[in-house]
N, C-alpha and C. Protein backbone atom coordinates (compact mmCIF):
# COMPACT_ATOMS: atom_id res chain seq x y z
N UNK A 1 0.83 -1.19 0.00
CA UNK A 1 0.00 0.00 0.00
C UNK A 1 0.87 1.25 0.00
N UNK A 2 1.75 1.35 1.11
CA UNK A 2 2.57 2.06 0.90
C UNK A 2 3.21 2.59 -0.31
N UNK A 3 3.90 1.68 -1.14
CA UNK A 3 4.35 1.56 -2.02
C UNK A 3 3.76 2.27 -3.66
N UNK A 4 1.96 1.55 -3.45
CA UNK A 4 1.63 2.32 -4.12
C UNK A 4 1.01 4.11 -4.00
N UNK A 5 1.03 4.76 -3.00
CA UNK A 5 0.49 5.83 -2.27
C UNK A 5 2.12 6.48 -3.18
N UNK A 6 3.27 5.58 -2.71
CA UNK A 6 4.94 6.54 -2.96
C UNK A 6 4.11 6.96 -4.35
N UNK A 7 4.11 5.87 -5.67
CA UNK A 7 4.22 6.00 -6.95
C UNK A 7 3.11 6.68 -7.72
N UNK A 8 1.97 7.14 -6.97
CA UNK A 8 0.74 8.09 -6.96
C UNK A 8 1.51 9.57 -6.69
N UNK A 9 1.80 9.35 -5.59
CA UNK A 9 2.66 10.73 -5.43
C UNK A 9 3.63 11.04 -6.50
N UNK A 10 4.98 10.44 -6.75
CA UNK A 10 5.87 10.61 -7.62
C UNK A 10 5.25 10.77 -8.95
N UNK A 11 4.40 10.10 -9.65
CA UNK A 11 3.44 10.48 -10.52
C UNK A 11 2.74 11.90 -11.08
N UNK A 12 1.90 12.19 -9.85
CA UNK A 12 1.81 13.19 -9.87
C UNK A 12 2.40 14.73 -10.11
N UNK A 13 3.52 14.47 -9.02
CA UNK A 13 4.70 15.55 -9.42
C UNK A 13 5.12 15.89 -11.14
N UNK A 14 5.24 14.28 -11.12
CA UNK A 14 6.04 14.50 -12.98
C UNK A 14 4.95 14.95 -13.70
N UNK A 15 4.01 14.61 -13.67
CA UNK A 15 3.16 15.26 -14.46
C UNK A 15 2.36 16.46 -14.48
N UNK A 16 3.19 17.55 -13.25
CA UNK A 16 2.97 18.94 -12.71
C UNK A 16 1.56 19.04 -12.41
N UNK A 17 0.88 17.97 -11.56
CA UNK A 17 -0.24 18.14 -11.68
C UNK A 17 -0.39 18.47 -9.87
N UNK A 18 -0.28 20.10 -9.42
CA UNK A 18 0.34 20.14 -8.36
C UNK A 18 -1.24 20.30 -8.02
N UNK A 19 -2.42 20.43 -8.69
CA UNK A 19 -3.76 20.63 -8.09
C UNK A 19 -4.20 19.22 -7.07
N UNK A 20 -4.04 18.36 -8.16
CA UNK A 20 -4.52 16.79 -7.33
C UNK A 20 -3.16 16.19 -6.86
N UNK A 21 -2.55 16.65 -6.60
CA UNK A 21 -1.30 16.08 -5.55
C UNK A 21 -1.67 17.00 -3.81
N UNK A 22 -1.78 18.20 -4.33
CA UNK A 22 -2.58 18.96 -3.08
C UNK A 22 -3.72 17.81 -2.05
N UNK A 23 -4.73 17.89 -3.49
CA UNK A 23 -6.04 16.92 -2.90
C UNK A 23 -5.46 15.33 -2.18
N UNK A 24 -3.98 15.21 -3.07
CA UNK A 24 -3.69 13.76 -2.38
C UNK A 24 -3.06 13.78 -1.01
N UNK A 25 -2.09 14.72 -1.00
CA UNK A 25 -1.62 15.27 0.14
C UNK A 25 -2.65 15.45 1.32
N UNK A 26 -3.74 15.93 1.25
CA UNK A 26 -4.66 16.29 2.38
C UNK A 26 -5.57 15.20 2.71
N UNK A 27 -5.53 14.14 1.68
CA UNK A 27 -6.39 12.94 1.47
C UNK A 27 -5.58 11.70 2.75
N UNK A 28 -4.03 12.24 2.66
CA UNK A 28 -2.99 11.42 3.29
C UNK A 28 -3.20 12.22 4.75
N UNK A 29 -3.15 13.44 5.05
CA UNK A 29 -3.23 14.11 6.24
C UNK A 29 -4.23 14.09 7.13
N UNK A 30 -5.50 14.16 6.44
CA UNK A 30 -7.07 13.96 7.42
C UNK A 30 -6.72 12.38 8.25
N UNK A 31 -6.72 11.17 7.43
CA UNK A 31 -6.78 10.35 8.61
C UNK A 31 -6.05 10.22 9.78
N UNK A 32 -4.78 10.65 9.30
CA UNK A 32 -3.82 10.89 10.57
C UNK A 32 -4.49 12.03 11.51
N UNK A 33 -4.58 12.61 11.20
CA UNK A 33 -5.27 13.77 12.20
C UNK A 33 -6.19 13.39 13.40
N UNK A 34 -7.56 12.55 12.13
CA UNK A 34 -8.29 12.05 13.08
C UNK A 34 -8.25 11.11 13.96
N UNK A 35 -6.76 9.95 13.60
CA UNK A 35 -6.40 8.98 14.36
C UNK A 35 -6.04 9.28 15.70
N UNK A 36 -5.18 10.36 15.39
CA UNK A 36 -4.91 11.43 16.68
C UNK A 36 -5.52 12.08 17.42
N UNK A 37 -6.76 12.48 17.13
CA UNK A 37 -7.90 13.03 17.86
C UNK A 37 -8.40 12.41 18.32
N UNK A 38 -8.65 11.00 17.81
CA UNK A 38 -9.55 9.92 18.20
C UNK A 38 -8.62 9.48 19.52
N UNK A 39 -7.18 8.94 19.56
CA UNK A 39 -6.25 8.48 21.02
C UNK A 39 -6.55 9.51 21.67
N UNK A 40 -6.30 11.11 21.55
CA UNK A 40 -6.90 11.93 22.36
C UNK A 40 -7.65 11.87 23.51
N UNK A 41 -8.86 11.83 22.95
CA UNK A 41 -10.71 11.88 23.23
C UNK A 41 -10.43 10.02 23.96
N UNK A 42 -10.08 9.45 23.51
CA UNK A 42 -9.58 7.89 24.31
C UNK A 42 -8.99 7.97 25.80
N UNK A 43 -8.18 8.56 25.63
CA UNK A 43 -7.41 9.11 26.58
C UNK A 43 -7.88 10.00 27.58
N UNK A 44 -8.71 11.14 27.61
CA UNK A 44 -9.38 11.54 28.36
C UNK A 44 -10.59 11.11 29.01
N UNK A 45 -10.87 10.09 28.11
CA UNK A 45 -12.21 9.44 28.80
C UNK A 45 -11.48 8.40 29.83
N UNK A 46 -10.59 7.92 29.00
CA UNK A 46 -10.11 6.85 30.38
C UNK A 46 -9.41 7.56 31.74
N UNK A 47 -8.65 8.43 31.49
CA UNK A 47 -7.99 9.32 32.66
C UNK A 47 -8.91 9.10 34.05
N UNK A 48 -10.50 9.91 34.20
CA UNK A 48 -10.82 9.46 35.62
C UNK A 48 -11.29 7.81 35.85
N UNK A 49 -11.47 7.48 35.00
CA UNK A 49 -11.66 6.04 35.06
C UNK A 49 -10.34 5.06 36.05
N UNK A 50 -9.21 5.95 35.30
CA UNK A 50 -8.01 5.16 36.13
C UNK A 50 -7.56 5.40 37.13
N UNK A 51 -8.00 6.99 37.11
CA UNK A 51 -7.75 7.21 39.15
C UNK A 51 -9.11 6.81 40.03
N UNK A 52 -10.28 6.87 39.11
CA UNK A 52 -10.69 5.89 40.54
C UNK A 52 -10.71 4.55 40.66
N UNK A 53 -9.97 3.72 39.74
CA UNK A 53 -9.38 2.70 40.17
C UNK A 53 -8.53 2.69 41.17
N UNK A 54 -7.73 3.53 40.82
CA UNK A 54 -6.20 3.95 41.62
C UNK A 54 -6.95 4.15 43.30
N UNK A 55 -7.60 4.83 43.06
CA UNK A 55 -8.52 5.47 44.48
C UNK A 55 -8.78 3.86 44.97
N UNK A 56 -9.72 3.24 44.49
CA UNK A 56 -10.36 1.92 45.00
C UNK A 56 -9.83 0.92 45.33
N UNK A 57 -8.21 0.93 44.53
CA UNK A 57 -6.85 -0.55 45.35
C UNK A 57 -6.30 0.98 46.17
N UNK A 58 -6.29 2.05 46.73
CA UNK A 58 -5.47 2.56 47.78
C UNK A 58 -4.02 3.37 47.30
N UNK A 59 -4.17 3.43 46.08
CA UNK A 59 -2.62 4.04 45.20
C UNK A 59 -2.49 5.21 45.24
């Protein structure tokens, strides 16, 4: 997958097609983003969850 995402990209370039390399570029950036938002929002929900565990064994 990787591999083909490189040769989409490199593609693109050569063929100065800097409009839909943009669109691919941001196409590559949103999921990361949201992956990251998503551990986030994960992460804060669990936070009091784990101190009142912590609270309930005495830690």
């Amino acid at each position: 997958m990787i591999e083909f995402l490189r040769n989409t990209r490199r593609s693109l370039i050569k063929q100065n097609q800097m409009g839909r390399y943009l669109k691919y570029a941001i196409g590559e950036i949103i999921p990361v983003m949201v992956g990251i938002l998503l551990a986030l929002q994960v992460n804060t929900l669990n936070t009091p969850l784990l101190k009142f565990s912590m609270w309930l064994l005495g830690f």
